[in-house]
N, C-alpha and C. Protein backbone atom coordinates (compact mmCIF):
# COMPACT_ATOMS: atom_id res chain seq x y z
N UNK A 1 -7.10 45.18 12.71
CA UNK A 1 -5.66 44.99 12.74
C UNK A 1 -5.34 43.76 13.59
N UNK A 2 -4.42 42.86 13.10
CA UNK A 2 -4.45 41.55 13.69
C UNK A 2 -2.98 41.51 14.48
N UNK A 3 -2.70 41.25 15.94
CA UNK A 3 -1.45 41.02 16.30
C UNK A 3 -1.00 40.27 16.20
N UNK A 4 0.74 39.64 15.23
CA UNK A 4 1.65 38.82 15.02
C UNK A 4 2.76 39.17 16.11
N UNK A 5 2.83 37.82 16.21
CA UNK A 5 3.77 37.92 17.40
C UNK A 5 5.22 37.86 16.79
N UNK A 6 5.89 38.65 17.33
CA UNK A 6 7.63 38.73 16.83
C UNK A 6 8.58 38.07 17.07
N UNK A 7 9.07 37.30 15.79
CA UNK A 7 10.17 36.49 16.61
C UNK A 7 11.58 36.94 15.99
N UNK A 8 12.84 36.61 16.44
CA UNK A 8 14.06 37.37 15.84
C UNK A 8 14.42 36.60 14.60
N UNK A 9 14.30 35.54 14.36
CA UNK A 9 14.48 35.42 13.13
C UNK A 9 13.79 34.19 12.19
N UNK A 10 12.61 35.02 12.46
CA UNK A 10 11.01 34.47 11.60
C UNK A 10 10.67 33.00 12.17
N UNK A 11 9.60 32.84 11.60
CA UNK A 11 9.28 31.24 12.18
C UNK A 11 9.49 30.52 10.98
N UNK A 12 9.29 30.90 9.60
CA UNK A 12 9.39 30.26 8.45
C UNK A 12 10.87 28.89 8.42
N UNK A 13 11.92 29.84 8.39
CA UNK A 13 13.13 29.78 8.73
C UNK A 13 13.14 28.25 9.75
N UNK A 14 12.94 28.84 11.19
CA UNK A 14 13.14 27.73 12.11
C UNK A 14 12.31 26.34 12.15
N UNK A 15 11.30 26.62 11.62
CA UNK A 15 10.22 25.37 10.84
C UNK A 15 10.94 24.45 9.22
N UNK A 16 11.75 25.40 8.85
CA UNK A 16 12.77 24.52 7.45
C UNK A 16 13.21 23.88 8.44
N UNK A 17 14.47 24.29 9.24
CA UNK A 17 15.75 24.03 9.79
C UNK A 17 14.96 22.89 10.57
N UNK A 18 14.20 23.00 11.34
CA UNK A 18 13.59 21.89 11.95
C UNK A 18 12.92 20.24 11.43
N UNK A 19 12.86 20.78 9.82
CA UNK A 19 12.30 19.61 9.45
C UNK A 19 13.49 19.13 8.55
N UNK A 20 14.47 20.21 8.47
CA UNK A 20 15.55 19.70 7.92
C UNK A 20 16.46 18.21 8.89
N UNK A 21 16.50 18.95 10.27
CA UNK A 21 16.80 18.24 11.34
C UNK A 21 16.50 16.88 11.44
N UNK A 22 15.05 16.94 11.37
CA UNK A 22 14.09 15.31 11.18
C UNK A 22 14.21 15.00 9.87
N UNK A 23 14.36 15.52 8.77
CA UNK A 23 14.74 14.20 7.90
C UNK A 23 16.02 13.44 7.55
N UNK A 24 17.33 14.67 8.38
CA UNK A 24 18.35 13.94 8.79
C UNK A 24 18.70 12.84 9.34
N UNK A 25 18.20 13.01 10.27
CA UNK A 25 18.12 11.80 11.61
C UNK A 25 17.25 10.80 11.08
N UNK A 26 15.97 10.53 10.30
CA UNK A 26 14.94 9.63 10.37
C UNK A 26 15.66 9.20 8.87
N UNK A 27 16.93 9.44 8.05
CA UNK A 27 16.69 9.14 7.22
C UNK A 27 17.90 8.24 6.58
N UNK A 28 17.94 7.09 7.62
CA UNK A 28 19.10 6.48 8.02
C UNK A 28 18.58 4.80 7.61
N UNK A 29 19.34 4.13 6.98
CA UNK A 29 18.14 2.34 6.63
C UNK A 29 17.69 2.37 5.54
N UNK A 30 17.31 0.92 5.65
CA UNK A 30 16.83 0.68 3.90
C UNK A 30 15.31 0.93 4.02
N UNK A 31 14.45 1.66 5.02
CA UNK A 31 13.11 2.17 5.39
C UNK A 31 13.13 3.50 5.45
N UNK A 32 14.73 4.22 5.47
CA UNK A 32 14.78 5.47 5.12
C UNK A 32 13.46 6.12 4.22
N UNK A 33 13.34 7.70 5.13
CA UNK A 33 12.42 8.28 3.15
C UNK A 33 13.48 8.46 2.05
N UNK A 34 12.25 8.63 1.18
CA UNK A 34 13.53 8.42 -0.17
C UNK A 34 13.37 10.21 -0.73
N UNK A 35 13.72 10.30 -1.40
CA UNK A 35 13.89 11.80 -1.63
C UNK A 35 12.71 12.09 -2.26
N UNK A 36 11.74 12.04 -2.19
CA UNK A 36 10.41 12.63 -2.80
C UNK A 36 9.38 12.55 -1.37
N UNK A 37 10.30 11.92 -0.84
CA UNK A 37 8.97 12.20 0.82
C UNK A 37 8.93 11.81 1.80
N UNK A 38 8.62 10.39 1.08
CA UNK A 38 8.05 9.16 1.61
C UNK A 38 8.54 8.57 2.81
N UNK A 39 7.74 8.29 3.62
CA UNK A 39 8.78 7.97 4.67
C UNK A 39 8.65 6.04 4.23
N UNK A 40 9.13 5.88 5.23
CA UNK A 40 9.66 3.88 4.81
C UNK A 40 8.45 3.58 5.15
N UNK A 41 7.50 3.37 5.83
CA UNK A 41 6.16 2.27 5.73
C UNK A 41 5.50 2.62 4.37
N UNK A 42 5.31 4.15 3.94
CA UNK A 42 4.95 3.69 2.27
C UNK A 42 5.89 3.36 1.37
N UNK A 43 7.20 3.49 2.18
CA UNK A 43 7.63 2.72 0.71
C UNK A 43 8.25 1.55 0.78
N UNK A 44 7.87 0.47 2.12
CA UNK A 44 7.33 -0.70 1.98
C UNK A 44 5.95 -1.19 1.79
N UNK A 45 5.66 -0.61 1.68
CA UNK A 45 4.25 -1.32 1.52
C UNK A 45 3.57 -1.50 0.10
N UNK A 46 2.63 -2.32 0.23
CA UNK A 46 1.99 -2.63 -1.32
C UNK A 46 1.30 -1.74 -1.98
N UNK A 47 1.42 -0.98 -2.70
CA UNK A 47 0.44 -0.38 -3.12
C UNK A 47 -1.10 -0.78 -3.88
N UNK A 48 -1.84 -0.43 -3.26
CA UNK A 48 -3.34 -0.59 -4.21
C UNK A 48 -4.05 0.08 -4.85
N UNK A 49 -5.32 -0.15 -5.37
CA UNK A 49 -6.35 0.27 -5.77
C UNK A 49 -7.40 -0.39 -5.58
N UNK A 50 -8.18 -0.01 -4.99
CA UNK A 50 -9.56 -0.32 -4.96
C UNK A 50 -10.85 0.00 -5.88
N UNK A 51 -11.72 -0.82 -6.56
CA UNK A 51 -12.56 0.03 -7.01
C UNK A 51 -14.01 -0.57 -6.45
N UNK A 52 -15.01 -0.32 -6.89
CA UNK A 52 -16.11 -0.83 -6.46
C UNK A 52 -17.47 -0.84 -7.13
N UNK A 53 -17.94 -1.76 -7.80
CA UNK A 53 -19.22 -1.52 -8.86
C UNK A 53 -20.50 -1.89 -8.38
N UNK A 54 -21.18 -1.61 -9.28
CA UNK A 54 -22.75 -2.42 -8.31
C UNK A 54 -22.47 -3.97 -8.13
N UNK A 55 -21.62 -4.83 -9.30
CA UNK A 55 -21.44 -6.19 -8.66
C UNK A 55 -20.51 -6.95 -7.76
N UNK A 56 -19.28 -5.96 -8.04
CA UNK A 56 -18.13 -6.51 -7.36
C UNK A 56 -17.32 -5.27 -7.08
N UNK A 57 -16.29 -6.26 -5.77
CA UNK A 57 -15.48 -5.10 -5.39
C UNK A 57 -13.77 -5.66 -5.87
N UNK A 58 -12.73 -4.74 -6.47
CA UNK A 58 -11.51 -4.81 -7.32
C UNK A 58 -10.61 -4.66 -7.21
N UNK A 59 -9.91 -4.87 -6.40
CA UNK A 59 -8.48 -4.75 -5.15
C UNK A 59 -6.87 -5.31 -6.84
N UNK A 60 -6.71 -4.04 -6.92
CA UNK A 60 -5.51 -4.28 -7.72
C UNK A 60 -3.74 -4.12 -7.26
N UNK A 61 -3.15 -4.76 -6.72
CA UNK A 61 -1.64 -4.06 -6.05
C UNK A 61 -0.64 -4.76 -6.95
N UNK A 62 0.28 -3.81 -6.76
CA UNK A 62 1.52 -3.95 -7.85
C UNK A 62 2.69 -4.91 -7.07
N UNK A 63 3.32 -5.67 -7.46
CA UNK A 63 4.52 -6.56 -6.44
C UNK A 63 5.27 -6.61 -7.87
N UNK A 64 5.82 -5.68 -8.12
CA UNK A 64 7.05 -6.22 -9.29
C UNK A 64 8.04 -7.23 -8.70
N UNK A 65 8.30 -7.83 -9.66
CA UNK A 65 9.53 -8.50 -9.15
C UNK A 65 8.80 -9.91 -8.47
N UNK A 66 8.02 -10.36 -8.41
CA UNK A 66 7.56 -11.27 -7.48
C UNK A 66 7.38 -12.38 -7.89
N UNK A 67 7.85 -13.34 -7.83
CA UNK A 67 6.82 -14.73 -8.67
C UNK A 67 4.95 -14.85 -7.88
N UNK A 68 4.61 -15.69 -8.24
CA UNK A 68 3.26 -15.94 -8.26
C UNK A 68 3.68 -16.71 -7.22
N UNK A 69 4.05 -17.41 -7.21
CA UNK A 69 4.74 -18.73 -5.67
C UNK A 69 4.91 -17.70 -4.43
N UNK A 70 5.31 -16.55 -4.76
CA UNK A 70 5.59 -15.56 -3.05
C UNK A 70 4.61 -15.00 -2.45
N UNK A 71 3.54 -14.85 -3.16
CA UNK A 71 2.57 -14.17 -2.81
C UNK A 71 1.37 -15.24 -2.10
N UNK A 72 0.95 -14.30 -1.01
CA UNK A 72 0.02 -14.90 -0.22
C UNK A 72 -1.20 -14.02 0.58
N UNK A 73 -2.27 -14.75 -0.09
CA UNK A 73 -3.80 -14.23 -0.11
C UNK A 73 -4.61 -14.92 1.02
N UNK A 74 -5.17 -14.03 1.97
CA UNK A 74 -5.75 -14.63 2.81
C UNK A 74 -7.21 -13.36 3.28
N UNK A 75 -8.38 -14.16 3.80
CA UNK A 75 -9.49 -13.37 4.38
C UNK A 75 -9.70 -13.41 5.71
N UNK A 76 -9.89 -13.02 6.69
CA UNK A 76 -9.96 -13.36 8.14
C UNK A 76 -10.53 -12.18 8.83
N UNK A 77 -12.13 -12.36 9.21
CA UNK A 77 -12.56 -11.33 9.73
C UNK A 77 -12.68 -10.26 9.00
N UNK A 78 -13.63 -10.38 8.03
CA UNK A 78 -13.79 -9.12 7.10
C UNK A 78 -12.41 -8.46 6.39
N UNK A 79 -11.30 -9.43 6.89
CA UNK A 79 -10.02 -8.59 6.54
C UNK A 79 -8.91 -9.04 5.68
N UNK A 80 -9.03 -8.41 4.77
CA UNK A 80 -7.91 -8.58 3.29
C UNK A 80 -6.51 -8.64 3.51
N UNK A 81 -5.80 -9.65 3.60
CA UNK A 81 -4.19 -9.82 4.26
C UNK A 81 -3.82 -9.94 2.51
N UNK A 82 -2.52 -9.65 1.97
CA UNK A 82 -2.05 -9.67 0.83
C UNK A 82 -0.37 -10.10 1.53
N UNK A 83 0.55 -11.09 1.57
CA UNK A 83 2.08 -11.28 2.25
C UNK A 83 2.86 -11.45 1.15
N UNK A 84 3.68 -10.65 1.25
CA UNK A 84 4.86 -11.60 -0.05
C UNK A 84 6.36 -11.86 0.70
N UNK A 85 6.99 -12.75 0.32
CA UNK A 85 7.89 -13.04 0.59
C UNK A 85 9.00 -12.72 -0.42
N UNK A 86 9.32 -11.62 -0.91
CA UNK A 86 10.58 -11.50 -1.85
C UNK A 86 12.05 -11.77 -1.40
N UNK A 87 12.55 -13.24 -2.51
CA UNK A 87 13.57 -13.29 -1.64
C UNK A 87 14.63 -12.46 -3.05
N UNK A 88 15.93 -12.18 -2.30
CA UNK A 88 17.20 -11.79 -2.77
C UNK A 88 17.77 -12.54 -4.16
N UNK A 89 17.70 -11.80 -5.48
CA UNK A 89 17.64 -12.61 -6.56
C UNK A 89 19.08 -12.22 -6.88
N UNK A 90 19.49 -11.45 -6.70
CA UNK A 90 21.00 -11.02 -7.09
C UNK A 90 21.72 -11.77 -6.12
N UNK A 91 22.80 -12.85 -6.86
CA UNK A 91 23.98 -13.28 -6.10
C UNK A 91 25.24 -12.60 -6.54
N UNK A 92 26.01 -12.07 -4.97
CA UNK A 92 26.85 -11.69 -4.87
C UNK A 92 28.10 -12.74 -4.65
N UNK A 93 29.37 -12.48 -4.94
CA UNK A 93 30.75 -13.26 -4.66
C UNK A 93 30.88 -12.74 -3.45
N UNK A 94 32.14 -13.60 -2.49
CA UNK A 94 32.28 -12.55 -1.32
C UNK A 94 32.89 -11.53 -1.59
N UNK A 95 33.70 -11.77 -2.69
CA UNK A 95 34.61 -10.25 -3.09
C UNK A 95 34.02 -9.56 -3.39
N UNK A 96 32.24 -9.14 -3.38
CA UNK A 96 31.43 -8.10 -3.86
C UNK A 96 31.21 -7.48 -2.68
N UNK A 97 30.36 -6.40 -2.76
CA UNK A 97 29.36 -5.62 -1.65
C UNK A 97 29.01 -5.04 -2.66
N UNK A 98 27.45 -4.98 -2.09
CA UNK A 98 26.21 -3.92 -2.52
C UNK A 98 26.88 -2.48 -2.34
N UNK A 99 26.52 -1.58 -3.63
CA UNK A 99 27.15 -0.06 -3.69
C UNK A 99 25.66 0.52 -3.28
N UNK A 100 24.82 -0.28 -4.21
CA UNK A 100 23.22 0.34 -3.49
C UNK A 100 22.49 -0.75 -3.76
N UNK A 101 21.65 -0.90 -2.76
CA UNK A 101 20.81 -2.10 -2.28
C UNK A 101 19.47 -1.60 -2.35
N UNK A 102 18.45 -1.39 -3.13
CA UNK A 102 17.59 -0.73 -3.05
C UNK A 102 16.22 -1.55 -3.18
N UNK A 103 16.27 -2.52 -3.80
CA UNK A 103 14.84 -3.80 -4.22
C UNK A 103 14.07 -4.34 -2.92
N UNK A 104 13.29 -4.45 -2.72
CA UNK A 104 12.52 -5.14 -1.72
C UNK A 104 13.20 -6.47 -1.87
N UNK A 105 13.53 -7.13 -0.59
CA UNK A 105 13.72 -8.55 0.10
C UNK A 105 12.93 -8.29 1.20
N UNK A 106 13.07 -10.06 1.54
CA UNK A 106 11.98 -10.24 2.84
C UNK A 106 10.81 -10.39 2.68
N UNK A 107 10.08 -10.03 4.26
CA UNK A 107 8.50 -9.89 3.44
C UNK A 107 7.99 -8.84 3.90
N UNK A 108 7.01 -8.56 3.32
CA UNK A 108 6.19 -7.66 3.92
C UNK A 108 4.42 -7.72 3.22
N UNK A 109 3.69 -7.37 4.14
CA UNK A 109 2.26 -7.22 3.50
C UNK A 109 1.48 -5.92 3.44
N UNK A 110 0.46 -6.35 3.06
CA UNK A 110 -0.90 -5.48 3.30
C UNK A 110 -2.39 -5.69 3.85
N UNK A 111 -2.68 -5.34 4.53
CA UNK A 111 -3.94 -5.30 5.05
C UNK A 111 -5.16 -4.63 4.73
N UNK A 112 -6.59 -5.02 4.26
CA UNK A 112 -7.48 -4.10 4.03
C UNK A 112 -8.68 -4.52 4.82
N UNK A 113 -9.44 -3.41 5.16
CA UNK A 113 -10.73 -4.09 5.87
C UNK A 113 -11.56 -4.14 5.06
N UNK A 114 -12.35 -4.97 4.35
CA UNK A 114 -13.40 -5.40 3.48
C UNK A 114 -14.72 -4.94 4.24
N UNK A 115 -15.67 -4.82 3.45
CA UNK A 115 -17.20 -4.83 3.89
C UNK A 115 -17.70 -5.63 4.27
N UNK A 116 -18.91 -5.87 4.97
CA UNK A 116 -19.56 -7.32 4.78
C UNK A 116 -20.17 -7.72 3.99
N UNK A 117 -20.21 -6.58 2.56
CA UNK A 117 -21.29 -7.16 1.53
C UNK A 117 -20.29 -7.85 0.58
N UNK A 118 -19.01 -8.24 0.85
CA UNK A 118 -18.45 -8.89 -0.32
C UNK A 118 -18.86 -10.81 0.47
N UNK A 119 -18.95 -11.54 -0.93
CA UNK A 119 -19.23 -13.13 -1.30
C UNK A 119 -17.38 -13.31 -1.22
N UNK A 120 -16.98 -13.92 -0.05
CA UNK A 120 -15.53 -14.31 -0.11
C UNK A 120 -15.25 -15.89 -0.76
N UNK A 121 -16.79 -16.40 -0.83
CA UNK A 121 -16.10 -18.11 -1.05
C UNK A 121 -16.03 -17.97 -2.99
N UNK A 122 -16.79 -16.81 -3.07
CA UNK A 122 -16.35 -16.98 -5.08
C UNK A 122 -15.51 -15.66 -5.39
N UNK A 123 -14.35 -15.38 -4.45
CA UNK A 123 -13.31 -14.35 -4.92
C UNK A 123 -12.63 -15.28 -5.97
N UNK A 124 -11.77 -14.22 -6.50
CA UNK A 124 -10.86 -15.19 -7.23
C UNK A 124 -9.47 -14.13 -7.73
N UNK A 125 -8.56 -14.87 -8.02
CA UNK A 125 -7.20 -13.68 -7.99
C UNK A 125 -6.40 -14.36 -9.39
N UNK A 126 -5.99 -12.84 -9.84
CA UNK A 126 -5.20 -13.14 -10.58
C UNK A 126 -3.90 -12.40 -11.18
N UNK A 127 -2.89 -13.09 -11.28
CA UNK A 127 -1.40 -12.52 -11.19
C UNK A 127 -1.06 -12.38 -12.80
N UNK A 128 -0.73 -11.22 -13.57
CA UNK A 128 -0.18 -11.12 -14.83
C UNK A 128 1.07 -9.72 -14.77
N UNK A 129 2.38 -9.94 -14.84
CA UNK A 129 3.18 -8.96 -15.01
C UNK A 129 3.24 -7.98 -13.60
N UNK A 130 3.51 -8.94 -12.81
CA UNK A 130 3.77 -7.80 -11.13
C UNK A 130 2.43 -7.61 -10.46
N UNK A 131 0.84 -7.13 -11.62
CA UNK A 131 0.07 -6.99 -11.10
C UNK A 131 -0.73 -8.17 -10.65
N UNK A 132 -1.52 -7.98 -9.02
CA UNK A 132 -1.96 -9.40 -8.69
C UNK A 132 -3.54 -8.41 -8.77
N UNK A 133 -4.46 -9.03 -9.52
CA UNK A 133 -6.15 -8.26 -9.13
C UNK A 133 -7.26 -9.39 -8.70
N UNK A 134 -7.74 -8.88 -7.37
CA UNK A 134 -8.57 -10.20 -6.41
C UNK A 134 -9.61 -9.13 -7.21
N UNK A 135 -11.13 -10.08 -7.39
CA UNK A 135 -12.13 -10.09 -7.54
C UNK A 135 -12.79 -10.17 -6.63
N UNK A 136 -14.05 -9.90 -6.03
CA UNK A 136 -14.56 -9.96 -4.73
C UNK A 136 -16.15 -9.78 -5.25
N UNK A 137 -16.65 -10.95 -5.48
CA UNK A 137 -18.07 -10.13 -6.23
C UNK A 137 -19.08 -10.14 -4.48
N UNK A 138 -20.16 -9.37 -4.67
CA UNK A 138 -21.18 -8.51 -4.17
C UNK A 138 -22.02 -10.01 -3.69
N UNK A 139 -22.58 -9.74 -2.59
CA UNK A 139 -23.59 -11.01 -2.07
C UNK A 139 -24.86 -10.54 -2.58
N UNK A 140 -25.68 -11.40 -3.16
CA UNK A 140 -26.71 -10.74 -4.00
C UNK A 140 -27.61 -10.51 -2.65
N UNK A 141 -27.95 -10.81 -1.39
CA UNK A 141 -28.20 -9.95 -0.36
C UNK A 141 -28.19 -8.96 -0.26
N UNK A 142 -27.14 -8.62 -0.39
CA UNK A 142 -26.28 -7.36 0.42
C UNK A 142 -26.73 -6.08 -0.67
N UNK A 143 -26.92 -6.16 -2.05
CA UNK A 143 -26.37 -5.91 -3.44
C UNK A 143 -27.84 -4.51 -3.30
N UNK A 144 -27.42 -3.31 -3.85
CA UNK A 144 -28.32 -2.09 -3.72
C UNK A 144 -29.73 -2.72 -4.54
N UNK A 145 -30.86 -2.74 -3.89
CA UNK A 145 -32.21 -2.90 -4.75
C UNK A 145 -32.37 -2.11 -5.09
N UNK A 146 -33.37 -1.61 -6.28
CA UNK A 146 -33.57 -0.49 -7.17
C UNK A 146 -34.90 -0.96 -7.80
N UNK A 147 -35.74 -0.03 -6.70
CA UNK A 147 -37.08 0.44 -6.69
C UNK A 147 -37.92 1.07 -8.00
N UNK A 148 -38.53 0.36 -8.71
CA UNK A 148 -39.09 1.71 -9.88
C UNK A 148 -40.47 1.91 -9.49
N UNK A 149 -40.76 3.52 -9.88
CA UNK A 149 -42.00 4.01 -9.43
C UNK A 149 -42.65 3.90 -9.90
N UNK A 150 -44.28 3.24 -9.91
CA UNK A 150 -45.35 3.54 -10.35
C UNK A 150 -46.15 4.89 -10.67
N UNK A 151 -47.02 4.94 -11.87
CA UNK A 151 -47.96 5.76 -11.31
C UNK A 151 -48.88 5.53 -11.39
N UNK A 152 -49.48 6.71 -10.23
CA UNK A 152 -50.47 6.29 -9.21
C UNK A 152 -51.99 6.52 -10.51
């Protein structure tokens, strides 16, 4: 028999009300969460994918909206910087105001830490329809050998 401790009106309850509390308050700005969760650093940030084969490694992130001119690719210290600069494409009159302002402006990036087995001087990137996908092929050093067995 296991003892639960008693409270007057459940813990379930005061654990809603409590997180009800915090997403009140935290959910104020254009970094606000948005109604499915998220709080604002993921939903500024770039999203990726990574994949990784025996030859190369496949860094895919989405920047809708972006020209190819905003985006900025850099390596430094094993480390994958991705920056964009989205600027404000909608012009307003002064007699306007935004009813909802919701698009990325500004900038913002991403960061990844790479391995040391990626060859950075023959990456290569490429931008089609929002998606930007860096290539990163494998240092044939670095690259898994594969032993076959004799018999003896």
């Amino acid at each position: 028999m296991a003892i639960v401790k008693w409270h007057p009106y459940g813990v379930r309850p005061v654990r809603n009300f409590d997180g009800l509390f915090n997403r009140f308050f935290t959910g104020w700005g254009p970094r606000a969460r948005n109604f499915a969760g998220n709080d604002g650093a993921a939903a500024w940030s770039i999203p990726l994918d990574v994949v990784q084969n025996s030859d190369e490694l496949v860094v895919t992130a989405s920047v809708p909206g972006t020209a190819k001119d905003d985006i900025d690719i850099s390596v430094d210290d094993n480390v994958l910087t991705i920056q964009v600069d989205a600027k404000n494409s909608t012009k307003t009159e002064d007699s306007e105001t935004f009813l909802l302002h919701e698009r990325r402006t500004g900038s913002y990036y991403r960061a990844l830490r790479l391995p040391d087995t990626v060859d950075y001087a023959k990456a290569e990137s490429t931008f089609k329809d929002g998606v930007l996908t860096i290539r990163l092929p494998k240092l044939e050093s670095k690259k898994v050998l594969k032993l076959e067995i004799s018999a003896a």
